[in-house]
N, C-alpha and C. Protein backbone atom coordinates (compact mmCIF):
# COMPACT_ATOMS: atom_id res chain seq x y z
N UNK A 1 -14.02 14.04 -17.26
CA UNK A 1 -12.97 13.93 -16.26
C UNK A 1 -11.64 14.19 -16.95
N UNK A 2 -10.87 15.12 -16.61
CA UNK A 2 -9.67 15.30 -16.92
C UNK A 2 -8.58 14.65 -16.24
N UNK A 3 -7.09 14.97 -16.95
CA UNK A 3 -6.01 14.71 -15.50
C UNK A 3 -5.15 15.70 -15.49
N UNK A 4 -5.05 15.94 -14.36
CA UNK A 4 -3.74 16.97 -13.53
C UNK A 4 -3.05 16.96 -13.13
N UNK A 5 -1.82 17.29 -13.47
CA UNK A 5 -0.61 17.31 -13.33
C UNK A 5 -0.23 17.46 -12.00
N UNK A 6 0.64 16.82 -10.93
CA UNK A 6 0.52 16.57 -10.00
C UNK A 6 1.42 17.81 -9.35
N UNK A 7 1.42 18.20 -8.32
CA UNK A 7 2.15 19.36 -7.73
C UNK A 7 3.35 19.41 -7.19
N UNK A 8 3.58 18.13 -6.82
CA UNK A 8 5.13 17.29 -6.80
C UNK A 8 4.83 15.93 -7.14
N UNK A 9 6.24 15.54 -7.00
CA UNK A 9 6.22 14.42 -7.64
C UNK A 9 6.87 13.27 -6.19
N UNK A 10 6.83 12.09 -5.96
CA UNK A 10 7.49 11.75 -5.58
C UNK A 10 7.97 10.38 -5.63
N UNK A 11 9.85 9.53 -5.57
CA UNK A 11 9.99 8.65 -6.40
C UNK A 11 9.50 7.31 -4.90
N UNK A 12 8.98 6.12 -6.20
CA UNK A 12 8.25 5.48 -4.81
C UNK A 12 9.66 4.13 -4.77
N UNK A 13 9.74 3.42 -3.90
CA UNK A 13 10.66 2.77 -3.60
C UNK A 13 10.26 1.30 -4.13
N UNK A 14 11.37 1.14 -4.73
CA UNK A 14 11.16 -0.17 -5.55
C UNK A 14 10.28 -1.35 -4.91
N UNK A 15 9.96 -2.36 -5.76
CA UNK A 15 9.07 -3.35 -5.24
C UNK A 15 8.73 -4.54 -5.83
N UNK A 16 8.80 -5.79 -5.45
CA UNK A 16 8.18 -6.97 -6.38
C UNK A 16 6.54 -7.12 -6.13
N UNK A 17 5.93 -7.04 -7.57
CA UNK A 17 4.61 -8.08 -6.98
C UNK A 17 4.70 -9.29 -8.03
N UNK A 18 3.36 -10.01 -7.66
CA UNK A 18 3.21 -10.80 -8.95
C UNK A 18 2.10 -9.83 -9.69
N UNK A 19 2.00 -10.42 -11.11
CA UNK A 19 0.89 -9.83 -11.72
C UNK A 19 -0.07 -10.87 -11.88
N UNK A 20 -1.27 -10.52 -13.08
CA UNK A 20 -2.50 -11.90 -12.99
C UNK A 20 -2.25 -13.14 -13.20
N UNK A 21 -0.79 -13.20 -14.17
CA UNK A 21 -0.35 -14.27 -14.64
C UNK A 21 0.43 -15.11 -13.25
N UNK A 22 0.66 -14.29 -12.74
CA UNK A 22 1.79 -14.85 -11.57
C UNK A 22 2.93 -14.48 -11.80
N UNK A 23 3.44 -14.07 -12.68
CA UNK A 23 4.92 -13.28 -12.75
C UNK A 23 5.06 -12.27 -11.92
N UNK A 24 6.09 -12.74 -11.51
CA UNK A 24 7.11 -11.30 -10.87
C UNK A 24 7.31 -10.26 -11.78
N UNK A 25 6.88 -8.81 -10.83
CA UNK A 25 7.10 -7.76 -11.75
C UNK A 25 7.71 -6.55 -10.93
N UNK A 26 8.92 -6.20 -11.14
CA UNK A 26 9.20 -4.88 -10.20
C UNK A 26 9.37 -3.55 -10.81
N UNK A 27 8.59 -2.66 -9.97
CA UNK A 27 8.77 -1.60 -10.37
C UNK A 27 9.34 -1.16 -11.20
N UNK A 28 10.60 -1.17 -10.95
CA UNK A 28 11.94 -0.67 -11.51
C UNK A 28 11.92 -0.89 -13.03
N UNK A 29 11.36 -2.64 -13.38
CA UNK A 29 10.69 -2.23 -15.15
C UNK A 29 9.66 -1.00 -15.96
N UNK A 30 9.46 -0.44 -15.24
CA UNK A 30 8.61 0.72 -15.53
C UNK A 30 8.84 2.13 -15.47
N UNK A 31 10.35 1.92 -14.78
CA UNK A 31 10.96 3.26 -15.20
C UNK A 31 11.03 4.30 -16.45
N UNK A 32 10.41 5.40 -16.18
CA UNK A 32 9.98 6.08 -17.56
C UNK A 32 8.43 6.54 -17.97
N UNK A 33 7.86 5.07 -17.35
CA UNK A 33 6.48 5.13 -17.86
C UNK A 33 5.52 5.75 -16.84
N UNK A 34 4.05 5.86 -17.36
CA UNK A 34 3.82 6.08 -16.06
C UNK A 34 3.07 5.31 -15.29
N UNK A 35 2.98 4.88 -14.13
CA UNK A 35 2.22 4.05 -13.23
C UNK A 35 1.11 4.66 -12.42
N UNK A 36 0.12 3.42 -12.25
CA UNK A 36 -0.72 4.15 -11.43
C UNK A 36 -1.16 3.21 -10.36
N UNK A 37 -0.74 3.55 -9.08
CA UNK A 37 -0.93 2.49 -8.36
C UNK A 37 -2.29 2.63 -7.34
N UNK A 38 -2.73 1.01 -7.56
CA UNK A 38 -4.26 1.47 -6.68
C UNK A 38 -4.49 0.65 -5.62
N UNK A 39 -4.28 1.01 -4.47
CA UNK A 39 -4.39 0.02 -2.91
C UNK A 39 -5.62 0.29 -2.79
N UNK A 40 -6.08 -1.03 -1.93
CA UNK A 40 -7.68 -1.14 -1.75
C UNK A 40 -7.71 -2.45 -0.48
N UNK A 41 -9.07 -2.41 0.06
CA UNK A 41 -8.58 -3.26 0.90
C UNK A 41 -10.61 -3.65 1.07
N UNK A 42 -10.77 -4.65 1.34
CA UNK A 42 -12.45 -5.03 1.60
C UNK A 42 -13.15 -5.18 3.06
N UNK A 43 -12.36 -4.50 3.84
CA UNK A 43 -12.45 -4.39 5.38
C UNK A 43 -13.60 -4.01 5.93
């Protein structure tokens, strides 16, 4: 499995979650890096 470079890009709008620990974490600390965000739902 490779990865591919995406065909645009687009910037996502800031956000708080917690993480496993329970800390607050927003986006906006991750400026630069890259993220990968994964929604899921057990419906």
């Amino acid at each position: 499995m490779g990865v591919l470079k995406p065909n645009k890009t687009i910037d996502a709008p800031d956000f708080i979650l917690s993480d496993l620990e329970g800390e607050k974490r927003s986006l906006r600390e991750f400026q630069g890096k890259f993220v990968m965000l994964n929604f899921w739902a057990t419906w």
